[in-house]
PDB file of N, CA and C in Angstrom:
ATOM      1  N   UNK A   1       0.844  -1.170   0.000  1.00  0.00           N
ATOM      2  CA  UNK A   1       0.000   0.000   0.000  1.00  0.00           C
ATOM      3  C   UNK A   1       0.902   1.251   0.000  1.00  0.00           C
ATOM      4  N   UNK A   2       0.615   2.501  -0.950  1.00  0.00           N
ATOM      5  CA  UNK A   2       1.563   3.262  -0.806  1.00  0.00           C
ATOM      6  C   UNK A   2       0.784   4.143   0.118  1.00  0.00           C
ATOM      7  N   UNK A   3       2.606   5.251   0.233  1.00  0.00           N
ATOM      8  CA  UNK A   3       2.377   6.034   1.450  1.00  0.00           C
ATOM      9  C   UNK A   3       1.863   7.626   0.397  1.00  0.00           C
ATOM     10  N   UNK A   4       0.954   8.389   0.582  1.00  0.00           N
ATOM     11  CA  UNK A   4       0.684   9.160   0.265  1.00  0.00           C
ATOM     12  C   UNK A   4       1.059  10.879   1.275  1.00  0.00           C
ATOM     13  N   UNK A   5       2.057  11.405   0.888  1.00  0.00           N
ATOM     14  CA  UNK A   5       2.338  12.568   1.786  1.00  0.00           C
ATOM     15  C   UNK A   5       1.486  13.980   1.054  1.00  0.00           C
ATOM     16  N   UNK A   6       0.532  14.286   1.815  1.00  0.00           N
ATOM     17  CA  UNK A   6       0.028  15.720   1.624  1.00  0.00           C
ATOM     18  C   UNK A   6       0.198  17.621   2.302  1.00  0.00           C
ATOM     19  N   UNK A   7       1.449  16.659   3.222  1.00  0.00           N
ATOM     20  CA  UNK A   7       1.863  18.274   3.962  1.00  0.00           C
ATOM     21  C   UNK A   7       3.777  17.920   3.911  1.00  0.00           C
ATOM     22  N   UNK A   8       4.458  18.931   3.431  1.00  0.00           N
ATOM     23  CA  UNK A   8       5.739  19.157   3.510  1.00  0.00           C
ATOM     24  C   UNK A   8       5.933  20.562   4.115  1.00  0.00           C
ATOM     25  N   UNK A   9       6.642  20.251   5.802  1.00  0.00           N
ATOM     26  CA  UNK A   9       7.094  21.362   6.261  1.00  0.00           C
ATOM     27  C   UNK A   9       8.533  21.696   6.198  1.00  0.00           C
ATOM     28  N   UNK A  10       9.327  22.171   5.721  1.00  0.00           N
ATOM     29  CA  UNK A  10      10.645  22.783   5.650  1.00  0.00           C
ATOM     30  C   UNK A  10      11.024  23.877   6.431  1.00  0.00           C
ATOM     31  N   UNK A  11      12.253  23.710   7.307  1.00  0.00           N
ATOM     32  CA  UNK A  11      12.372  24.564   8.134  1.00  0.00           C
ATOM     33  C   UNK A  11      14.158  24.955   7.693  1.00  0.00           C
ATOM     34  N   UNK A  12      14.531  26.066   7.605  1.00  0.00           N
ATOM     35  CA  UNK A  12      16.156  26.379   7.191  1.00  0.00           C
ATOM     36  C   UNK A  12      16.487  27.351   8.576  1.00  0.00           C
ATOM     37  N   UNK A  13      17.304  27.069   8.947  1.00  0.00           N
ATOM     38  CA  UNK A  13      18.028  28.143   9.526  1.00  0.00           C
ATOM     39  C   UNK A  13      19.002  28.791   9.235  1.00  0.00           C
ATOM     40  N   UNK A  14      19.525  30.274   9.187  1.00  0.00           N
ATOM     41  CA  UNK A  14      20.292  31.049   8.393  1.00  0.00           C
ATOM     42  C   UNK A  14      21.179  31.717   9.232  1.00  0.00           C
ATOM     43  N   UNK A  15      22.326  31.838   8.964  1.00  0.00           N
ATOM     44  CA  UNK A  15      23.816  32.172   9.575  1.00  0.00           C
ATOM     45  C   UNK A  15      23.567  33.742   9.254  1.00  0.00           C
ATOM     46  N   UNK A  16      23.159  34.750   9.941  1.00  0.00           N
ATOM     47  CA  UNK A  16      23.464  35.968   9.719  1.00  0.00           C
ATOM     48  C   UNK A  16      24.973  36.616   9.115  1.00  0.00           C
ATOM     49  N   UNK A  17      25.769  36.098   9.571  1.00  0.00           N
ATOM     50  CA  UNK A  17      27.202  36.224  10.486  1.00  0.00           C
ATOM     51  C   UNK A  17      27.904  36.031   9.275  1.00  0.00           C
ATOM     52  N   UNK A  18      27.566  35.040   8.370  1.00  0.00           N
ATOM     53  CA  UNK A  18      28.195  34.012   7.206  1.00  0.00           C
ATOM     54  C   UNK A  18      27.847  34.742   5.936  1.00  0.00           C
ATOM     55  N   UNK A  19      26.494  35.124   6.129  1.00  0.00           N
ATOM     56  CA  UNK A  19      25.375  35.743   5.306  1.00  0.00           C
ATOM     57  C   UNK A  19      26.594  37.438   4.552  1.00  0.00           C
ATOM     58  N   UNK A  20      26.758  38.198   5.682  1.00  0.00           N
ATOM     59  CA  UNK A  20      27.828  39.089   5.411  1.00  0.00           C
ATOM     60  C   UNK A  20      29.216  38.684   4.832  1.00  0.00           C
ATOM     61  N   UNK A  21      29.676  38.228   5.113  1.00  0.00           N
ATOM     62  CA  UNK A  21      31.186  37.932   5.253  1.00  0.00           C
ATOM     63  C   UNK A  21      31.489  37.082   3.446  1.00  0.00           C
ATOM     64  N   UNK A  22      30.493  36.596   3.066  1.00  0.00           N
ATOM     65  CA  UNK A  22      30.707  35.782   2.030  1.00  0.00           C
ATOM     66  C   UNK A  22      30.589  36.737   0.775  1.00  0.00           C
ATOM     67  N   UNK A  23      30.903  36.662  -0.175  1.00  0.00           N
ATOM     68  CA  UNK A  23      30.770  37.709  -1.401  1.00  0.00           C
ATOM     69  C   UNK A  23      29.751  36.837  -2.037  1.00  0.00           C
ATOM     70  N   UNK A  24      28.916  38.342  -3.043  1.00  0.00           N
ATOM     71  CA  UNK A  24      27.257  37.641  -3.902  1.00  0.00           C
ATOM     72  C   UNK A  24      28.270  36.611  -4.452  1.00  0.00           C
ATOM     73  N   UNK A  25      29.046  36.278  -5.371  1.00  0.00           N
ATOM     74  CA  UNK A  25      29.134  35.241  -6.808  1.00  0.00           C
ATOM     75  C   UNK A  25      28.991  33.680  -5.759  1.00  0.00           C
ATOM     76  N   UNK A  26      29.780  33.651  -4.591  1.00  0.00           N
ATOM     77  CA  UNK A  26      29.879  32.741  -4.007  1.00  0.00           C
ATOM     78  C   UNK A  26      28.386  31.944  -3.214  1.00  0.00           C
ATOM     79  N   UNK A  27      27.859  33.046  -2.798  1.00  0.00           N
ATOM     80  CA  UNK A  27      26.436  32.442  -2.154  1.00  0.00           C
ATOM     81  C   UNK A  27      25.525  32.833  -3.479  1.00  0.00           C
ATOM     82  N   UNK A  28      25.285  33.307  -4.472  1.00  0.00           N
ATOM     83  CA  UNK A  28      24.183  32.586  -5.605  1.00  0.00           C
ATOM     84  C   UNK A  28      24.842  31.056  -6.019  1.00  0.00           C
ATOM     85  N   UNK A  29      25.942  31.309  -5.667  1.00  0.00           N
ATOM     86  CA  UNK A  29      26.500  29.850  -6.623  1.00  0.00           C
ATOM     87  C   UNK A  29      25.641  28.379  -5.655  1.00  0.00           C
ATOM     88  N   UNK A  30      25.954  29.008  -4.876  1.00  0.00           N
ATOM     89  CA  UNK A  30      25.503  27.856  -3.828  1.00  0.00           C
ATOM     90  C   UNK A  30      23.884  27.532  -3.536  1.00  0.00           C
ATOM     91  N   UNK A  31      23.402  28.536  -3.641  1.00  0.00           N
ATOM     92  CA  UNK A  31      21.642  28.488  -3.905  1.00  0.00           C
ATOM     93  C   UNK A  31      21.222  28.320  -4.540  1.00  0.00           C
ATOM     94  N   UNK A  32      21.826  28.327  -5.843  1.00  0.00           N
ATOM     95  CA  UNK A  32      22.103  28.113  -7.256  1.00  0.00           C
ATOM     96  C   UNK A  32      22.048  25.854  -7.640  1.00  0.00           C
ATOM     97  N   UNK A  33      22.097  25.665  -6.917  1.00  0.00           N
ATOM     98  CA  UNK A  33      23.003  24.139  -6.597  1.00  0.00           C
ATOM     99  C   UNK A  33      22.066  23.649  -5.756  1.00  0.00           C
ATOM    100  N   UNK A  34      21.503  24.057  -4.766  1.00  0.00           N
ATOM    101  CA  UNK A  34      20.481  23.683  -3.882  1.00  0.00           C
ATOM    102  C   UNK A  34      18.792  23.675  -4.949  1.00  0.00           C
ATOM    103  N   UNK A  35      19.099  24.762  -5.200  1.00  0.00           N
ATOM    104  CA  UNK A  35      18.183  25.177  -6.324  1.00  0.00           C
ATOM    105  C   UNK A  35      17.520  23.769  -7.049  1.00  0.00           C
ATOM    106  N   UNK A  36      18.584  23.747  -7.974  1.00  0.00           N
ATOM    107  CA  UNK A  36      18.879  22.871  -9.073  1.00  0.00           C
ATOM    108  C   UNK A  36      18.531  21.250  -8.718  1.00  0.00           C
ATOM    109  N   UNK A  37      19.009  21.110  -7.322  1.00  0.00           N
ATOM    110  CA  UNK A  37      19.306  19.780  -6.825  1.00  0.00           C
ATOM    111  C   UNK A  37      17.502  19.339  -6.219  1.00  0.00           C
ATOM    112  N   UNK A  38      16.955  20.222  -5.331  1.00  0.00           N
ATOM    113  CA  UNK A  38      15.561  20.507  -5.541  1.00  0.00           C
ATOM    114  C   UNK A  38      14.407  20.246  -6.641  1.00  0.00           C
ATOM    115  N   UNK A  39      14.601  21.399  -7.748  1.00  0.00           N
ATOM    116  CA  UNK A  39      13.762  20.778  -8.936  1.00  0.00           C
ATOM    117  C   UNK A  39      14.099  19.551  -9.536  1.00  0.00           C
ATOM    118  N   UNK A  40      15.258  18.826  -9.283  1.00  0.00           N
ATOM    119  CA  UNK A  40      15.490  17.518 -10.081  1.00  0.00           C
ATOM    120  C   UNK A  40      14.517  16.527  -9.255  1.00  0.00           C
ATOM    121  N   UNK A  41      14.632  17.004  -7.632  1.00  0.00           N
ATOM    122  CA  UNK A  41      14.309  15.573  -7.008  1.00  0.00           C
ATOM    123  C   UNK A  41      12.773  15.610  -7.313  1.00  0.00           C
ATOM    124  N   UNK A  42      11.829  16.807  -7.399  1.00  0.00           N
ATOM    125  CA  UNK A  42      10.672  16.967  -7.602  1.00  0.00           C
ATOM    126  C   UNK A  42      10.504  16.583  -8.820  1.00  0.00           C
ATOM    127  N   UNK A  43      11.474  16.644  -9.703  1.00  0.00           N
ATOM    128  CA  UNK A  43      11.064  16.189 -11.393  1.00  0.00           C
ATOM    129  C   UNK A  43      10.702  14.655 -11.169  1.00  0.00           C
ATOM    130  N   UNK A  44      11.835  14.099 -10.080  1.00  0.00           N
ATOM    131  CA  UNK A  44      11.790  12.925 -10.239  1.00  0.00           C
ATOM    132  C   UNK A  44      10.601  11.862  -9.336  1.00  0.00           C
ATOM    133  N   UNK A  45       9.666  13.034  -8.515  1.00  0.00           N
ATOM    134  CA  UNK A  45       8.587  12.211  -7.911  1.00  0.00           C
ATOM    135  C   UNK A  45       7.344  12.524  -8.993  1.00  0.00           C
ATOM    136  N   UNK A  46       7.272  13.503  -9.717  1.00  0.00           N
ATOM    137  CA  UNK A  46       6.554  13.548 -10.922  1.00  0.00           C
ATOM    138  C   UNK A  46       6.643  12.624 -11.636  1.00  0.00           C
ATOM    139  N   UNK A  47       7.841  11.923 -12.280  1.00  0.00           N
ATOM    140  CA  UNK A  47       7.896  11.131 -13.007  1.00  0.00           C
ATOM    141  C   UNK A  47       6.986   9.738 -12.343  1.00  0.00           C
ATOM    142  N   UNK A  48       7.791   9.336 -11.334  1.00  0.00           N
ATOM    143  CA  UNK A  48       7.077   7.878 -10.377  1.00  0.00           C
ATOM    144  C   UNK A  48       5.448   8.381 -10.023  1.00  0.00           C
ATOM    145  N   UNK A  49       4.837   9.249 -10.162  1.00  0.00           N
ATOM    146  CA  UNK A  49       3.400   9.428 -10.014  1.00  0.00           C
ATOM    147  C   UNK A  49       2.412   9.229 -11.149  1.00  0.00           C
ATOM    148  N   UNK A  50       3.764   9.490 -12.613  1.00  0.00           N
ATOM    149  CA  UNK A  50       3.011   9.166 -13.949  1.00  0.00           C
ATOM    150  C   UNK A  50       3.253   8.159 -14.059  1.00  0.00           C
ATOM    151  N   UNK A  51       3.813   7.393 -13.534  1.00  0.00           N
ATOM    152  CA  UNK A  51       4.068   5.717 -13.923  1.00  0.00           C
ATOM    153  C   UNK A  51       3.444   4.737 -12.773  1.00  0.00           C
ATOM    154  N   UNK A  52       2.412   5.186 -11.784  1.00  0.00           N
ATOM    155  CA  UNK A  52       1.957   4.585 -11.276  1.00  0.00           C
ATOM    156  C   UNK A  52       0.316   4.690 -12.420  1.00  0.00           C
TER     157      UNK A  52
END
């Protein structure tokens, strides 16, 4: 029987401290990557929902 999930809570916590100190090219790069890594995994429960 599958498991059906209808609530996703996400919680981030953020480094103020880090937030300054880092230059823009370096932190888009990195959100950039999180980003990316995100829409793939969602591409990939789309896919297993059309093939059920």
């Amino acid at each position: 029987m599958p498991i059906e999930i209808k609530e996703l809570h996400i919680k981030i916590n953020v480094n103020e401290a880090s937030k300054t100190n880092a230059a823009p090219d370096t932190s888009k790069s990195k959100d950039g990557g999180a980003v990316t890594e995100c829409v793939e995994q969602v591409m990939k429960i789309i896919e297993r929902k059309k093939e059920r």
